[in-house]
PDB file of N, CA and C in Angstrom:
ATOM      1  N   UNK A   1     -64.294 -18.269  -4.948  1.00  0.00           N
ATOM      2  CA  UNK A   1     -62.923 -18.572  -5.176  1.00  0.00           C
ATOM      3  C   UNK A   1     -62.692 -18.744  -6.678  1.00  0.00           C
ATOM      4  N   UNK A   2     -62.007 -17.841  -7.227  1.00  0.00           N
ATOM      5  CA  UNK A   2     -61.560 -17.930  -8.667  1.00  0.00           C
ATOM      6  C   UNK A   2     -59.896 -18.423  -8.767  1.00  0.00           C
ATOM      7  N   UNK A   3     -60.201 -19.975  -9.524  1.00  0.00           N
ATOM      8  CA  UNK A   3     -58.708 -20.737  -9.713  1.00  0.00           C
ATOM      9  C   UNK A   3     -58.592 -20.249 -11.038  1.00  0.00           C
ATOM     10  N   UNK A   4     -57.533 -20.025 -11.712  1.00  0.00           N
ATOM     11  CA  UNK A   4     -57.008 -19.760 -13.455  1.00  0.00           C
ATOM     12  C   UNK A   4     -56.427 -21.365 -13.962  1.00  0.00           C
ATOM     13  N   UNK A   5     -56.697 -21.562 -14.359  1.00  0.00           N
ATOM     14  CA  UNK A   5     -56.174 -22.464 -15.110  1.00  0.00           C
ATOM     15  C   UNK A   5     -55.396 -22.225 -16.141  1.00  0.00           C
ATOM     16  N   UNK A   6     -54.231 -22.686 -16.755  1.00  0.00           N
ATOM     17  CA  UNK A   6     -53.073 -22.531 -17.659  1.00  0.00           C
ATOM     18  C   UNK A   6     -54.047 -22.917 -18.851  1.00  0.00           C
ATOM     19  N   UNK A   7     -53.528 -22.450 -20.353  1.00  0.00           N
ATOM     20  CA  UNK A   7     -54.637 -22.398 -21.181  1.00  0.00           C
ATOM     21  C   UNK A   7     -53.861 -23.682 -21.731  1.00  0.00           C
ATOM     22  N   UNK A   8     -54.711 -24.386 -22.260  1.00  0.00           N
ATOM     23  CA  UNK A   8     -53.912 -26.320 -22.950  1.00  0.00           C
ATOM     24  C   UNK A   8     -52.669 -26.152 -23.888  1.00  0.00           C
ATOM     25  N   UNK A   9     -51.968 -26.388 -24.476  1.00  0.00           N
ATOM     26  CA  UNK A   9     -50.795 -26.307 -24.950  1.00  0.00           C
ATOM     27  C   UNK A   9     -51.833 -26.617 -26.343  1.00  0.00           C
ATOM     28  N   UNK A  10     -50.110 -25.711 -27.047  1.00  0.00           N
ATOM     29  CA  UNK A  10     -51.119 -25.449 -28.868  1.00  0.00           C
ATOM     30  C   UNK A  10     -51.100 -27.565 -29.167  1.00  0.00           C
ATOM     31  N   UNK A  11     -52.007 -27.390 -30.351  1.00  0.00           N
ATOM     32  CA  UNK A  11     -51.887 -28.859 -31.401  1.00  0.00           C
ATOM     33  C   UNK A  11     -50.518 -28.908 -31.655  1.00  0.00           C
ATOM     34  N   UNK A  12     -50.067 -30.094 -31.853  1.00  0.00           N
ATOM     35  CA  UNK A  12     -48.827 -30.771 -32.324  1.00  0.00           C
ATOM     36  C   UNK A  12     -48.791 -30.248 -34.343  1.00  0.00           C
ATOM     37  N   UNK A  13     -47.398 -29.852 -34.522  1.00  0.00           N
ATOM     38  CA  UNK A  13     -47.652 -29.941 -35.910  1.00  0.00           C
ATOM     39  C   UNK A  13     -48.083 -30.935 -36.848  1.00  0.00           C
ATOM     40  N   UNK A  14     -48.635 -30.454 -37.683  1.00  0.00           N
ATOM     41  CA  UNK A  14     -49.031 -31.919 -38.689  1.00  0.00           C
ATOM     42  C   UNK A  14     -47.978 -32.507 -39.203  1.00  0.00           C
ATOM     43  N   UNK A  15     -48.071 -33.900 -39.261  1.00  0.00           N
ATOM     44  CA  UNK A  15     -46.917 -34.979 -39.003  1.00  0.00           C
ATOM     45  C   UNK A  15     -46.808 -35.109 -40.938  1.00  0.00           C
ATOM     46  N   UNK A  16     -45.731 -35.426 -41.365  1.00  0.00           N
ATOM     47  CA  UNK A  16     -45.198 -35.153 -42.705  1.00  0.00           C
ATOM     48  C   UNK A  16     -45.079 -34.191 -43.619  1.00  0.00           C
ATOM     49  N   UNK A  17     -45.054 -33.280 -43.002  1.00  0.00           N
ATOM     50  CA  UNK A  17     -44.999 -31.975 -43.374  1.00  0.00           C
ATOM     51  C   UNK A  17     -43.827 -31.210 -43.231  1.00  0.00           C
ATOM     52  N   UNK A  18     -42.701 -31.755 -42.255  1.00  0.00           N
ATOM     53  CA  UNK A  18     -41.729 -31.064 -41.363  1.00  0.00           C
ATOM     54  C   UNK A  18     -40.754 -31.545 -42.387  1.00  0.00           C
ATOM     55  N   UNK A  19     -40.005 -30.707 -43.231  1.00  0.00           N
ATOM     56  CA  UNK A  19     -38.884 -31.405 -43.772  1.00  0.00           C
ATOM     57  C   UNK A  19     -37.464 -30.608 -43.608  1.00  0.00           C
ATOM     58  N   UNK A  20     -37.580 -30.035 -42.564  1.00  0.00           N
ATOM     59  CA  UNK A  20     -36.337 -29.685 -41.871  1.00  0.00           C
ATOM     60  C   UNK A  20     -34.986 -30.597 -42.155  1.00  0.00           C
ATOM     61  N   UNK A  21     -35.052 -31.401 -41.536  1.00  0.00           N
ATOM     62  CA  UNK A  21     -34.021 -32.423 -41.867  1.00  0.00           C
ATOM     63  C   UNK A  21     -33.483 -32.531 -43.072  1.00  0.00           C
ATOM     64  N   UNK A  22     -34.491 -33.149 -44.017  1.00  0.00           N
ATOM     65  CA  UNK A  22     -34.205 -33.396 -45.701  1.00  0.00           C
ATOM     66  C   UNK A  22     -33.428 -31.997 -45.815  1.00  0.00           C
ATOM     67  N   UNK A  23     -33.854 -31.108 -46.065  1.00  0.00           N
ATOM     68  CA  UNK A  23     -33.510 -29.811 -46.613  1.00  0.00           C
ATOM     69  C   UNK A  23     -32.070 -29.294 -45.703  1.00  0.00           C
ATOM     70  N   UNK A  24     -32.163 -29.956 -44.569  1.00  0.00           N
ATOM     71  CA  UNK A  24     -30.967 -29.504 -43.940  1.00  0.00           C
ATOM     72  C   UNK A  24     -29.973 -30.317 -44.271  1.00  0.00           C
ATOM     73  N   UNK A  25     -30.140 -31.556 -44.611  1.00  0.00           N
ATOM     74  CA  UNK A  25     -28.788 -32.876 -45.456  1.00  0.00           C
ATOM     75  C   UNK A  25     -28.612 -32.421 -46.891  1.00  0.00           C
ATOM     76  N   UNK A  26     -29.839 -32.226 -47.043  1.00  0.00           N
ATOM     77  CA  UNK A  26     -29.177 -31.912 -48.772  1.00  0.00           C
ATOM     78  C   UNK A  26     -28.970 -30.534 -48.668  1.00  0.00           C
ATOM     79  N   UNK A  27     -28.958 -29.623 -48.631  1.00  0.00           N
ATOM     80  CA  UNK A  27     -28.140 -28.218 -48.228  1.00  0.00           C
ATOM     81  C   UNK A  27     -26.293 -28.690 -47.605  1.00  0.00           C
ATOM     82  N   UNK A  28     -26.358 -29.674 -47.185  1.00  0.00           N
ATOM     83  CA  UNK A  28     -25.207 -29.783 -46.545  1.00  0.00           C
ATOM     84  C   UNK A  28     -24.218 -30.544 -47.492  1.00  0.00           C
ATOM     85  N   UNK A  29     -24.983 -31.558 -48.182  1.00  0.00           N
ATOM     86  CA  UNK A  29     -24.344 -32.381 -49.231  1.00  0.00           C
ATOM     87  C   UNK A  29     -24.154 -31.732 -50.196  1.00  0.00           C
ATOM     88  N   UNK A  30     -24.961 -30.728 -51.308  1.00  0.00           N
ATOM     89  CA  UNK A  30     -24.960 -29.953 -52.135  1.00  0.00           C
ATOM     90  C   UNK A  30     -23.719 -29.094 -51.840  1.00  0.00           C
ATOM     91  N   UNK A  31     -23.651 -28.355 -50.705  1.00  0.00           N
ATOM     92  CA  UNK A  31     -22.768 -27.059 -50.289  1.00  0.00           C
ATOM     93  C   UNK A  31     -21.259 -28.003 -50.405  1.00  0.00           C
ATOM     94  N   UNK A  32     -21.376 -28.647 -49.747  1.00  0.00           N
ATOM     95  CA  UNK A  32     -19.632 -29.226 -49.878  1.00  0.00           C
ATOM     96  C   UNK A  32     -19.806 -30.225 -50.725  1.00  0.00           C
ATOM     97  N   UNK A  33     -20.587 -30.826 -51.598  1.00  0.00           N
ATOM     98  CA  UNK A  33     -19.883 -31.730 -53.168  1.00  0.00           C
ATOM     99  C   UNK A  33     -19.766 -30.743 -54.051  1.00  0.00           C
ATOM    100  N   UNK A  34     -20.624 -29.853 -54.502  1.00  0.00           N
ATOM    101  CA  UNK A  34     -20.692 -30.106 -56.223  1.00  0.00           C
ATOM    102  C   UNK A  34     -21.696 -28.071 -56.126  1.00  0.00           C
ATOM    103  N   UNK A  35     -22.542 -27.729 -55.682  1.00  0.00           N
ATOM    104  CA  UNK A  35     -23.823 -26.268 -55.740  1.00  0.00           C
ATOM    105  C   UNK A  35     -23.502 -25.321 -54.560  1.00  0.00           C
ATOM    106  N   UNK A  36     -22.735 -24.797 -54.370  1.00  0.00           N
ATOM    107  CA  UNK A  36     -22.805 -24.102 -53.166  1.00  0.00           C
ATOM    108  C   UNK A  36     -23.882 -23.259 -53.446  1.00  0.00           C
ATOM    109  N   UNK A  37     -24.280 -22.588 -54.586  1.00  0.00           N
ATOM    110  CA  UNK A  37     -25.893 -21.960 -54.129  1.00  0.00           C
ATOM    111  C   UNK A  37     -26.698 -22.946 -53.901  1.00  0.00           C
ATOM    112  N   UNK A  38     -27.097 -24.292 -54.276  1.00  0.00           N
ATOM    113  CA  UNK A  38     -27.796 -25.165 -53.746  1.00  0.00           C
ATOM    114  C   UNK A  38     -27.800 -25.006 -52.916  1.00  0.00           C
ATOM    115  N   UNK A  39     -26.664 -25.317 -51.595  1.00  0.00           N
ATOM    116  CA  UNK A  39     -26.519 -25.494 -50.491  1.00  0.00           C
ATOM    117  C   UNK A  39     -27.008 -24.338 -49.915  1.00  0.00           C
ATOM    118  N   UNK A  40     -26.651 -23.204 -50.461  1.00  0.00           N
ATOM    119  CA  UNK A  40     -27.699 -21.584 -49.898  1.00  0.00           C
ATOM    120  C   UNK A  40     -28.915 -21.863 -49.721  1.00  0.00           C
ATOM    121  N   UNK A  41     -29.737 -21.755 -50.797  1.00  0.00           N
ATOM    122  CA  UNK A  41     -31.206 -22.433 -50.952  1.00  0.00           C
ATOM    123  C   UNK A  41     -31.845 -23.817 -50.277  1.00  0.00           C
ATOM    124  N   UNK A  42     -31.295 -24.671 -50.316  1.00  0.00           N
ATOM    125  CA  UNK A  42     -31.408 -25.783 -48.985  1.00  0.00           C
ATOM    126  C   UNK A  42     -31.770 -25.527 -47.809  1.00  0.00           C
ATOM    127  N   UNK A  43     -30.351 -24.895 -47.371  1.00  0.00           N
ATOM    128  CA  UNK A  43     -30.104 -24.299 -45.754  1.00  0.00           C
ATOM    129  C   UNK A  43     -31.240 -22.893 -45.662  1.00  0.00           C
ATOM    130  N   UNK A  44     -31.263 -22.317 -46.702  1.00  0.00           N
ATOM    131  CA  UNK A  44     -32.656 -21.118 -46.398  1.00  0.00           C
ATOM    132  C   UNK A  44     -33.935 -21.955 -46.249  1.00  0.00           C
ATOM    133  N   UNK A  45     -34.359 -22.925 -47.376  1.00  0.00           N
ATOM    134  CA  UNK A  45     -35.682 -23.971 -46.902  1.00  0.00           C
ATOM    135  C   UNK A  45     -35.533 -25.027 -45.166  1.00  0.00           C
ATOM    136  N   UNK A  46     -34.172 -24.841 -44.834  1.00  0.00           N
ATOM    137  CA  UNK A  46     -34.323 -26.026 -43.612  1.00  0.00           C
ATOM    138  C   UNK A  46     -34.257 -24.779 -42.333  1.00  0.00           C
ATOM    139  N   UNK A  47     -34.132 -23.560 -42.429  1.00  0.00           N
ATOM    140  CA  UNK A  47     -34.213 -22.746 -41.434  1.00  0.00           C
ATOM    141  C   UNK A  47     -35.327 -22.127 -41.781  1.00  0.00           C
ATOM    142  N   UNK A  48     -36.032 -22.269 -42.590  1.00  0.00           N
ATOM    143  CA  UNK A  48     -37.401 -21.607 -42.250  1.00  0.00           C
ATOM    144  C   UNK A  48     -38.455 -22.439 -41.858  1.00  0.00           C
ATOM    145  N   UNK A  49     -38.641 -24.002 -42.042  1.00  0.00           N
ATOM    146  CA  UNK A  49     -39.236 -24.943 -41.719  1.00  0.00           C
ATOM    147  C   UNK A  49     -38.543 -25.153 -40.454  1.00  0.00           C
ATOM    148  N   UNK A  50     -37.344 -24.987 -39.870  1.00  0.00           N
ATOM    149  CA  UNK A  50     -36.923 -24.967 -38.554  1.00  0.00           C
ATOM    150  C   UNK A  50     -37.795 -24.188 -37.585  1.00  0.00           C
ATOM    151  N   UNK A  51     -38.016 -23.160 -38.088  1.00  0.00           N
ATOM    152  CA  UNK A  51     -38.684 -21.896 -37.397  1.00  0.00           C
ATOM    153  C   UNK A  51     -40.289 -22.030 -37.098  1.00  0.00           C
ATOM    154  N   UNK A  52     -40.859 -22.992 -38.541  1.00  0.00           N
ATOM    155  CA  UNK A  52     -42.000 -23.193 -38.693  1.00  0.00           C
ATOM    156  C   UNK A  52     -42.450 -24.143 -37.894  1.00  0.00           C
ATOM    157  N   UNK A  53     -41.681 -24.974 -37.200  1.00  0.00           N
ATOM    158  CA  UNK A  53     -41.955 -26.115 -36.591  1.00  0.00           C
ATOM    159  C   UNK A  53     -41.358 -26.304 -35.255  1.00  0.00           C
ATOM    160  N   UNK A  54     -40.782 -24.968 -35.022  1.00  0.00           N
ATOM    161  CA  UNK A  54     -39.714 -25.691 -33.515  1.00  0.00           C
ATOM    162  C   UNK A  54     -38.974 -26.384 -33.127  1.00  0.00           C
ATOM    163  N   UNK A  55     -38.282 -26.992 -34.709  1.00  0.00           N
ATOM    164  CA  UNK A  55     -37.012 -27.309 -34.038  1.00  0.00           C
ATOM    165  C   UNK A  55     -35.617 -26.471 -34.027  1.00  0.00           C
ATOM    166  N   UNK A  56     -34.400 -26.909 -33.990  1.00  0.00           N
ATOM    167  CA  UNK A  56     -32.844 -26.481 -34.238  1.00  0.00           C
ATOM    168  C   UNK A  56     -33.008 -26.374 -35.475  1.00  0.00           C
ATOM    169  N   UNK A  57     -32.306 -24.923 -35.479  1.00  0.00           N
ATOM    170  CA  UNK A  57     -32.141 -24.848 -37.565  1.00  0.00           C
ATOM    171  C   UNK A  57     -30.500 -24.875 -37.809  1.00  0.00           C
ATOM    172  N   UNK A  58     -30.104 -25.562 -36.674  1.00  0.00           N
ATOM    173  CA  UNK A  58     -28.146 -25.923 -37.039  1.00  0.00           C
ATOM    174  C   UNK A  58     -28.263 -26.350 -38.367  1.00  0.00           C
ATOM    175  N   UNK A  59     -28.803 -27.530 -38.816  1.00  0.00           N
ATOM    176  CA  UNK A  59     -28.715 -28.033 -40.414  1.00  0.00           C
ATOM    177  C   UNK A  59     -28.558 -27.092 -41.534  1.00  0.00           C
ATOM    178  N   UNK A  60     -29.333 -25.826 -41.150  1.00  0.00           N
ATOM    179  CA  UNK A  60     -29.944 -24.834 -42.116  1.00  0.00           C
ATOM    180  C   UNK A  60     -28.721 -24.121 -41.834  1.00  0.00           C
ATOM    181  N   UNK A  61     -28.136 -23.484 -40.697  1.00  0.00           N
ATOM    182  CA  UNK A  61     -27.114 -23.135 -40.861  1.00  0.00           C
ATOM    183  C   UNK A  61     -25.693 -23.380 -41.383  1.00  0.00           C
ATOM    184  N   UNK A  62     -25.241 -24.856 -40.815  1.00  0.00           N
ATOM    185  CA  UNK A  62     -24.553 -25.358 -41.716  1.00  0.00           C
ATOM    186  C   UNK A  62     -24.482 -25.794 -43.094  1.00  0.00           C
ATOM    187  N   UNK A  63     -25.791 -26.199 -43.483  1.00  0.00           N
ATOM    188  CA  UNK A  63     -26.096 -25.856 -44.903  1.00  0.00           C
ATOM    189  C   UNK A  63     -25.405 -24.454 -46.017  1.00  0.00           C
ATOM    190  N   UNK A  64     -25.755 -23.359 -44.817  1.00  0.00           N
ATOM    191  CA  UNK A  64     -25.709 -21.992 -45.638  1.00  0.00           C
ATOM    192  C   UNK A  64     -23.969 -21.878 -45.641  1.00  0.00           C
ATOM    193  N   UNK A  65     -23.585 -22.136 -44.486  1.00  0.00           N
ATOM    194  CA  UNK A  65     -22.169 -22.204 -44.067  1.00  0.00           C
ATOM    195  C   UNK A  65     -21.309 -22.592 -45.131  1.00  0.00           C
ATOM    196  N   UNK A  66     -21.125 -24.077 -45.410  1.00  0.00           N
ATOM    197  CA  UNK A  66     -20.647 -25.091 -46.362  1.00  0.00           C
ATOM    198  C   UNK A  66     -21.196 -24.511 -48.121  1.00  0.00           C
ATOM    199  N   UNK A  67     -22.266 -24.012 -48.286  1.00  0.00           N
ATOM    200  CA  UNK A  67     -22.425 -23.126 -49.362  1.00  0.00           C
ATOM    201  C   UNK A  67     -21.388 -22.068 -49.686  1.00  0.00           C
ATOM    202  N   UNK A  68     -21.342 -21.432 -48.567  1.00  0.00           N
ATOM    203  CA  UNK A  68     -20.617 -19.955 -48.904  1.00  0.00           C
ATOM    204  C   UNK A  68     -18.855 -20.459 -49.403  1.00  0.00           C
ATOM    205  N   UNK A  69     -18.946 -21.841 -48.054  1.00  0.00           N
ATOM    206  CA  UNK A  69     -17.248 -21.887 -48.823  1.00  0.00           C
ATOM    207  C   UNK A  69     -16.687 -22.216 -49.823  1.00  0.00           C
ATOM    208  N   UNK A  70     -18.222 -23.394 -50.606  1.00  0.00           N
ATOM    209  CA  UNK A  70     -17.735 -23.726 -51.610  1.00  0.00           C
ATOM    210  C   UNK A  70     -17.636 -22.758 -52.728  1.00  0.00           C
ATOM    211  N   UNK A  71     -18.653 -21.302 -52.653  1.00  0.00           N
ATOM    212  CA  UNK A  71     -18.858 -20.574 -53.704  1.00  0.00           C
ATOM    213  C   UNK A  71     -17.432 -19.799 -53.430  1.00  0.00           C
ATOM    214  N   UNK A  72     -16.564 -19.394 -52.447  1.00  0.00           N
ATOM    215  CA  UNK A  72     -15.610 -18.554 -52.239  1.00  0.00           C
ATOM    216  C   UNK A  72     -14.466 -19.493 -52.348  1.00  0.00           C
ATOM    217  N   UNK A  73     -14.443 -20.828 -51.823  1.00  0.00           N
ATOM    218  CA  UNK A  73     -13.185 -21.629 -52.214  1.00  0.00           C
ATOM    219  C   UNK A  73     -13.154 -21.818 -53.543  1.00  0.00           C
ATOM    220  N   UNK A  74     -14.475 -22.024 -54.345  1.00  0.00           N
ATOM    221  CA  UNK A  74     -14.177 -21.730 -56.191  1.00  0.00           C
ATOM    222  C   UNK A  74     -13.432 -20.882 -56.563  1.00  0.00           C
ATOM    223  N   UNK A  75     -14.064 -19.369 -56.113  1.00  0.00           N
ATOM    224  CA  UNK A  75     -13.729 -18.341 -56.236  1.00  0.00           C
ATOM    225  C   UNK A  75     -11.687 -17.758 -56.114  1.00  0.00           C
ATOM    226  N   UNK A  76     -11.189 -18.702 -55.329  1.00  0.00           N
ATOM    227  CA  UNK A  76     -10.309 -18.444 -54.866  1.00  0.00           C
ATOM    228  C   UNK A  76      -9.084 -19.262 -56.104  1.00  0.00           C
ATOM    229  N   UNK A  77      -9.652 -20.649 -56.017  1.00  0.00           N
ATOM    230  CA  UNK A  77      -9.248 -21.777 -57.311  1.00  0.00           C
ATOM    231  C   UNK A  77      -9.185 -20.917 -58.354  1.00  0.00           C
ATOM    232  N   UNK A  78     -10.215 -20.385 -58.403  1.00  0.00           N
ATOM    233  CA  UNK A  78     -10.082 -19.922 -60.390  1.00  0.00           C
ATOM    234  C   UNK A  78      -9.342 -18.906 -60.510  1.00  0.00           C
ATOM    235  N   UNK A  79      -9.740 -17.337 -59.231  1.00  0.00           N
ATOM    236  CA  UNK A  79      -8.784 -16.674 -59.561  1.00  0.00           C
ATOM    237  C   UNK A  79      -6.831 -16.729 -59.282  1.00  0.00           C
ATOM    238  N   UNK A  80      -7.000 -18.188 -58.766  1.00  0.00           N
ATOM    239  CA  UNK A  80      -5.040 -18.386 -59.006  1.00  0.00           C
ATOM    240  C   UNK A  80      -4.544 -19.378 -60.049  1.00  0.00           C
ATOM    241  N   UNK A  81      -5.502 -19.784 -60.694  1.00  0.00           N
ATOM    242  CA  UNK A  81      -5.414 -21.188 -61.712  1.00  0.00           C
ATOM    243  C   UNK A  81      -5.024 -22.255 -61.457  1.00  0.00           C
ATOM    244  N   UNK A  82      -5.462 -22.847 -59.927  1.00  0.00           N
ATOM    245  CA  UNK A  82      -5.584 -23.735 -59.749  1.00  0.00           C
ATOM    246  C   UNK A  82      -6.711 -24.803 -59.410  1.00  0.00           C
ATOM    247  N   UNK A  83      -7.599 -23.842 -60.106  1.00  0.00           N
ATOM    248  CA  UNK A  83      -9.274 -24.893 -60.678  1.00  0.00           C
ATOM    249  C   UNK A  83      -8.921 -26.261 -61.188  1.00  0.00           C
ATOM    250  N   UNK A  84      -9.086 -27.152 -60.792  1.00  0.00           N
ATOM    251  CA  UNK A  84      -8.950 -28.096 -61.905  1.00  0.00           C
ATOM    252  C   UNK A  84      -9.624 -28.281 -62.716  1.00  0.00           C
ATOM    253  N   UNK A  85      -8.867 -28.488 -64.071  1.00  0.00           N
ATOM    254  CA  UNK A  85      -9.345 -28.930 -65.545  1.00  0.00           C
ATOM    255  C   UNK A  85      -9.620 -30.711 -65.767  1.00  0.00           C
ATOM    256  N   UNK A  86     -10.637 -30.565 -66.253  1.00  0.00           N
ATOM    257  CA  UNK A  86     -10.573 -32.556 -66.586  1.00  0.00           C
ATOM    258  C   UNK A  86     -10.617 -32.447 -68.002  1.00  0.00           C
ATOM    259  N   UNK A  87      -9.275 -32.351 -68.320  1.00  0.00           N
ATOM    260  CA  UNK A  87      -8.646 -32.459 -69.776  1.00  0.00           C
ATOM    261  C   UNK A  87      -8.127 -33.996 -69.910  1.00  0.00           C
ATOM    262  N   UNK A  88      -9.327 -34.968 -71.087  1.00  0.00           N
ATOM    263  CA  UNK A  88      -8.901 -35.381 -71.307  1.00  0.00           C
ATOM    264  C   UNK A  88      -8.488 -35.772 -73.028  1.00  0.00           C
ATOM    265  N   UNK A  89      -7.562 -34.434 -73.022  1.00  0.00           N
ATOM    266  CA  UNK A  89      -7.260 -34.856 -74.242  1.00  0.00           C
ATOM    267  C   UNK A  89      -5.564 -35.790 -74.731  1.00  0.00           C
ATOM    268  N   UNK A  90      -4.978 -36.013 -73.239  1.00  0.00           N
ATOM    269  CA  UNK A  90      -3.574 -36.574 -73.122  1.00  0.00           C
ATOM    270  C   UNK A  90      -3.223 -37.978 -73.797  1.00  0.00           C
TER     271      UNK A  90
END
């Protein structure tokens, strides 16, 4: 009588290593304060450590997301001249 047995489930990833998260908050904070390529580059480091580790790479996406608008909502400001200036020469 030949039983198969299921083969053991892989090792757990190594623990402090996973920085999905980090990279997916600051991709998200960067993209809508102040770097929308930050926020590109963020959200590309929190979806590939997403991938690397098995979890949700939503962070990484919204990261990339909130990037693009800030680089195209600039984009949009400057070309109607309503960028704001911090002129303070008044």
């Amino acid at each position: 009588m030949n039983t198969a047995y299921p083969p053991p489930p892989p090792p757990p990833a190594a623990a402090g290593r996973d920085r999905t998260v980090l990279w997916g908050v600051l991709g998200i904070v960067t993209g809508l304060l102040c770097c929308g390529v930050l926020g590109i580059v963020f959200g590309y480091l929190s979806i590939r450590d997403a991938k690397r580790f098995g979890q949700s790479p939503l962070l990484g996406y919204l990261a990339v997301a909130f990037g693009v608008l800030n680089i195209v909502g600039s984009l949009i400001l400057g070309a109607t001249g309503n960028y704001p200036v911090w002129d303070n020469n008044d």
